[in-house]
Structure formats: C-alpha cells, structure tokens
Protein backbone atom coordinates (compact mmCIF):
# COMPACT_ATOMS: atom_id res chain seq x y z
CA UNK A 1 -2.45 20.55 -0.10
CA UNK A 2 -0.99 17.17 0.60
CA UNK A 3 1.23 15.51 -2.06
CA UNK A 4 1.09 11.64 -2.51
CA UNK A 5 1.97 9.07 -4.70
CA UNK A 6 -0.07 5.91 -5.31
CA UNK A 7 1.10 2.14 -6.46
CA UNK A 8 -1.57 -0.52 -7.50
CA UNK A 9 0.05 -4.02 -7.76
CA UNK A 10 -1.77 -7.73 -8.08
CA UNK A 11 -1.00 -11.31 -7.35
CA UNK A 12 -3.51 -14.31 -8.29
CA UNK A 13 -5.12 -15.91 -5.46
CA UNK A 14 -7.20 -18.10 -7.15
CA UNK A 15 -7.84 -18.78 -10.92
CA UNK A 16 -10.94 -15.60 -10.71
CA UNK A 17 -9.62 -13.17 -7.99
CA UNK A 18 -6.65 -11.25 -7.48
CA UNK A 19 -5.22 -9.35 -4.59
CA UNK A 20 -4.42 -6.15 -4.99
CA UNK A 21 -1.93 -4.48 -2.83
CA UNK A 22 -2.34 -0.47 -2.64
CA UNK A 23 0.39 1.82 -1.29
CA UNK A 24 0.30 5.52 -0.12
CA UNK A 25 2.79 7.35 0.54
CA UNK A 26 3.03 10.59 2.06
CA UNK A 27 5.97 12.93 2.24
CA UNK A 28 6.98 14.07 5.90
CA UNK A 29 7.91 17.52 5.07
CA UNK A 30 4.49 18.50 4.71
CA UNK A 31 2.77 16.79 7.86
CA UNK A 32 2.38 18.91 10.89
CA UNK A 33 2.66 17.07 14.28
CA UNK A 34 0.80 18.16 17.53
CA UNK A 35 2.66 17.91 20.36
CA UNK A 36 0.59 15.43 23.12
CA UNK A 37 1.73 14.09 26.67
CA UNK A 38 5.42 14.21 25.53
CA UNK A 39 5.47 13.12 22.23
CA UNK A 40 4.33 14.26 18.21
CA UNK A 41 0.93 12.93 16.99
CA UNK A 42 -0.37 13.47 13.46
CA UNK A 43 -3.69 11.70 12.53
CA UNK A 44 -4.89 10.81 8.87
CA UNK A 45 -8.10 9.39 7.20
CA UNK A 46 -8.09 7.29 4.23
CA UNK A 47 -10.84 6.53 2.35
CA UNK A 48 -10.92 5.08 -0.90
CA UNK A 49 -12.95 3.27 -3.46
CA UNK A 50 -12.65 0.89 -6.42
CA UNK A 51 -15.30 1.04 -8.98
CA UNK A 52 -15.41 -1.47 -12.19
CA UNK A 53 -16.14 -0.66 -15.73
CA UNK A 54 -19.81 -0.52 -15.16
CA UNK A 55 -19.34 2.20 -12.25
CA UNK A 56 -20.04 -0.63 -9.82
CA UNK A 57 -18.35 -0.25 -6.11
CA UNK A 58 -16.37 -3.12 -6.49
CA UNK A 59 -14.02 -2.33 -3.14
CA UNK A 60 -13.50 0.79 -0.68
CA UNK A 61 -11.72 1.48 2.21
CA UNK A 62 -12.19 3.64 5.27
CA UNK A 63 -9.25 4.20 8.11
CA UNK A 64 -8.39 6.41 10.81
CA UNK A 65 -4.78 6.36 11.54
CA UNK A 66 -3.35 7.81 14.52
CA UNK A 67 0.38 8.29 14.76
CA UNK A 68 2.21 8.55 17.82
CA UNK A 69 6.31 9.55 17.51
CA UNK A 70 8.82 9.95 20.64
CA UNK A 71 10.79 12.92 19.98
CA UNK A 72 13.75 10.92 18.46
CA UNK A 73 11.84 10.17 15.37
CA UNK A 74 9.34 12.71 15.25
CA UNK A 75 12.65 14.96 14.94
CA UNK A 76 13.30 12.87 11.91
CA UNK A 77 9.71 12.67 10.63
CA UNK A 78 10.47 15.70 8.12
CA UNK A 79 13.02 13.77 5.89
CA UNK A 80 11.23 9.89 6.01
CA UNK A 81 7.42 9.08 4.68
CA UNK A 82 4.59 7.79 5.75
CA UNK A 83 3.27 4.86 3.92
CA UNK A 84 -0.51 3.42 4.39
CA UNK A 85 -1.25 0.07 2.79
CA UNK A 86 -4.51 -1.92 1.86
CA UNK A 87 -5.90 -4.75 -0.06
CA UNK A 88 -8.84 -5.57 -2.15
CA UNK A 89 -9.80 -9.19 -3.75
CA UNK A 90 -10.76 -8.34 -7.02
CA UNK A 91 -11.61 -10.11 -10.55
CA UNK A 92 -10.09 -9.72 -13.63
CA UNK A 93 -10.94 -6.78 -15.45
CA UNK A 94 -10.99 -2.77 -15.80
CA UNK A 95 -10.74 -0.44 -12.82
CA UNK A 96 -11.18 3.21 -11.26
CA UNK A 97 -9.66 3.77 -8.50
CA UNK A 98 -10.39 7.08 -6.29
CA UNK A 99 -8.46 7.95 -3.40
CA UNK A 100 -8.84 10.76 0.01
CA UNK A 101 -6.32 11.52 2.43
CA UNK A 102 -6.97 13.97 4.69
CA UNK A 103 -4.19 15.10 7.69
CA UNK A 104 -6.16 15.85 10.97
CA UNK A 105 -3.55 18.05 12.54
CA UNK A 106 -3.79 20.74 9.99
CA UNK A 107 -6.94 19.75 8.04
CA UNK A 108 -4.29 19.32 4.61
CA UNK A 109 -6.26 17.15 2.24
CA UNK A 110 -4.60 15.25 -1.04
CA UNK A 111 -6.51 13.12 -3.88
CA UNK A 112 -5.14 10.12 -6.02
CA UNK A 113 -7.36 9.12 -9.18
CA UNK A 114 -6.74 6.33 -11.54
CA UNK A 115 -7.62 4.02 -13.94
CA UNK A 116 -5.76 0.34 -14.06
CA UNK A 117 -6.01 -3.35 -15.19
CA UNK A 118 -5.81 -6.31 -13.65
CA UNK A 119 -5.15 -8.74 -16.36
CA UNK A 120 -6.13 -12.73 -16.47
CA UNK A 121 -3.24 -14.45 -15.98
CA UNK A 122 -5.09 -18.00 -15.51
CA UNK A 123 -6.23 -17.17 -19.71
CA UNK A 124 -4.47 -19.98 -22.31
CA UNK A 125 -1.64 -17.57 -23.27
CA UNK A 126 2.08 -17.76 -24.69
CA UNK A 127 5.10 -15.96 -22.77
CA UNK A 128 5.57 -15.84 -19.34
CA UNK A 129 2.47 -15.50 -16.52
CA UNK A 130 3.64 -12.92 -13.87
CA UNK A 131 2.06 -10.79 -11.09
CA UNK A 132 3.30 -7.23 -10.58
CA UNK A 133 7.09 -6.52 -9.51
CA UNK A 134 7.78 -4.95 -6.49
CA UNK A 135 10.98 -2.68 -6.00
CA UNK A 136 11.31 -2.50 -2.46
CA UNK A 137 14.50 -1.61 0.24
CA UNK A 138 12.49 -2.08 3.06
CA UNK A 139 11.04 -5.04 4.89
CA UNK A 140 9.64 -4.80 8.75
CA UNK A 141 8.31 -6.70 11.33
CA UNK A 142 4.21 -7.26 10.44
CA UNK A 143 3.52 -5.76 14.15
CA UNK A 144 5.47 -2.10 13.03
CA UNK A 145 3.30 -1.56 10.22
CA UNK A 146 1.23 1.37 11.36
CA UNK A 147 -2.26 0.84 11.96
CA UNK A 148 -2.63 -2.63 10.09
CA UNK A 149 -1.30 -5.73 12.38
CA UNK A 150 -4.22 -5.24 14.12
CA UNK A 151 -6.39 -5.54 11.29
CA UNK A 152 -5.73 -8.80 9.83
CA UNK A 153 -6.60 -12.64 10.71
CA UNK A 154 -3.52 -15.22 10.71
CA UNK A 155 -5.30 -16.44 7.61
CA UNK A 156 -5.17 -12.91 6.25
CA UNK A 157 -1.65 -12.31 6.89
CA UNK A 158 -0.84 -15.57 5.21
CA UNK A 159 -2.56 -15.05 2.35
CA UNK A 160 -0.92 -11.64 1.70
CA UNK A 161 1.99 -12.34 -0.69
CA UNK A 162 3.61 -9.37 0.54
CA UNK A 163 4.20 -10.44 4.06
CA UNK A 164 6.89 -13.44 4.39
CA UNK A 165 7.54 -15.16 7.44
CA UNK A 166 6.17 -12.43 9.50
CA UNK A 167 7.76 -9.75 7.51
CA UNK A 168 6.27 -7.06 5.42
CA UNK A 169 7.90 -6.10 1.58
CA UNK A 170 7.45 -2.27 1.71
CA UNK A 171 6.57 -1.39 -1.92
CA UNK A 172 9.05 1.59 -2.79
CA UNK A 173 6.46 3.93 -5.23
CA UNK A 174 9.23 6.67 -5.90
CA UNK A 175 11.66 4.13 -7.31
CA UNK A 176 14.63 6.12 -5.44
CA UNK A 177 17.39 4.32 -4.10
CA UNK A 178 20.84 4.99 -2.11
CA UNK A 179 23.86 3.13 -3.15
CA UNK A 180 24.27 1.92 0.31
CA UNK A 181 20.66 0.32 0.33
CA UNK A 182 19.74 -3.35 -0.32
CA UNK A 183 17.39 -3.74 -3.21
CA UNK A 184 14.60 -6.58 -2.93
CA UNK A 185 12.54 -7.46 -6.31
CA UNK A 186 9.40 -9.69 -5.44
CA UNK A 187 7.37 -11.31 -7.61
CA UNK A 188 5.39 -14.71 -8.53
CA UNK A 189 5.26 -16.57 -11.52
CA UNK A 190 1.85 -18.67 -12.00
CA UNK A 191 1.81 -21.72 -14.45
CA UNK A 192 5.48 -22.40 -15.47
CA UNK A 193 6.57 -25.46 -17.32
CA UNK A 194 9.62 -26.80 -17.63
C-alpha cells in the first residue's frame, strides 16, 4: 500500500567497520495527513533489521516519527517526499537487509527487502579504494532533519560522513534531477598514493 524506495551506501570508519547510511523515501501523494490544532500530522514507524550471512541480527532499527506541517507545506506535501535516514556500524561482509514502514494516519504499510555487500576496502588491492557515491541536490541544516537531530551525540554527528559542517547531504535514491538544480557528488577515497 505504500511505495518506497531504499539506498544502502558505506564509508570506512576504521580498518574493520563501516558505516552504513540507509535512506527511505516515501512519495507524498500517497500519505494521508490528519488535520490537528491547525495544522497536518502524518505519523510513521520504521523498523528494520540487518542480518549477516549466517542469519545473525547484525543491526535493526525501531522509530516513531511524528510529522507536524503548517498548512503552507502540508498544501505542498503531495508533490515533495519524505525521506527517513539511519545508520548501522557494520563489518565487512554479506548482508540482508529487511525493511517496515507503516503510515499511522491511514494504517498504509510498505516493505523493502534486500541483499548487499559491503566490501573491504582496507584489503591489499590494485585500482582505486572508494566508499559509495552519493548523488544528492539537497543539503539542510542537521536540526531540519525530521526526527534525527535529536538522536545523535556531537561525536555521532561528527563521525557521520554525510553531515559537513552542520549540514546534512540528502542522498537522492530516484536519481531525478531538474535542470535548474545544483548537483552535489560525495564521496571518500581511503589509501591514495601519489
């Protein structure tokens, strides 16, 4: 009943672990806001879990989001998305992921399966050593993100290469872009030589 699309993306943290950025987003045509004390509130629950090769949990996630709009942009909800983020630290290796989202206003559920790799980048190998690339046309203020700046530590926050000087790279999953929009391609590169 509810359409999403999914993005799975890693950077090395350390020579064994990896952080691994996962996007959600959610198509506003098909959320229903309530109307509440003067303004358009939609609620969603994410839950989520990472399980290795050996059907281990290696990494879930479990969030309420509530969503509060004045009537200015809950009258342009219908043509944006919503977009939920989280992180796991994992190792190198072989993954399933398995992901809920459930809209509280309507009771509109969607799933996301997959399978993905995070590869070892510290390994002795030839060619270039890079983390994911992120196509992005959006970066915000840490504090807008929706539901999350109250989440994290300072330490957090500065650990997650996708925030930069107290601004958040929105990972575009659709890949569509307006001539008029700015373009943004981040990445790292671990053990160059000149």
């Amino acid at each position: 009943d509810l359409p999403l699309a999914l993005e799975i993306d890693y950077f090395r943290i350390s020579s064994s672990s990896y952080f691994v950025p996962v996007s959600i987003k959610i198509p506003g045509s098909v959320v229903a806001l309530a109307a509440k004390r003067g303004a358009s509130v939609t609620q969603f629950d994410f839950v989520g879990q990472i399980q290795d090769e050996q059907h281990g949990v290696a990494g879930n996630v479990r969030d309420n989001i509530q969503i509060r709009l004045d009537q200015d942009t809950a009258a342009k909800a219908g043509r944006k998305s919503f977009q939920y983020d989280a992180g796991f630290t994992l190792a190198p290796g072989k993954y399933h992921m398995k992901f809920v989202v459930r809209e509280n206003v309507t009771g509109k559920m969607g799933t996301f399966e997959t399978r993905f790799t995070v590869p070892d980048l510290s390994a002795d190998t030839s060619g270039l050593k890079l983390s994911s690339i992120i196509w992005s046309n959006q970066r915000e203020a840490v504090q807008a993100a929706v539901g999350a700046a109250e989440k994290f530590s300072r330490k957090e926050l500065q650990a997650n290469p996708l925030i930069v000087e107290d601004r958040k790279i929105v990972p575009d999953i659709t890949r569509v872009f307006r001539r008029n929009q700015n373009l943004y391609l981040t990445f790292d590169v671990y053990d160059a030589l000149p």
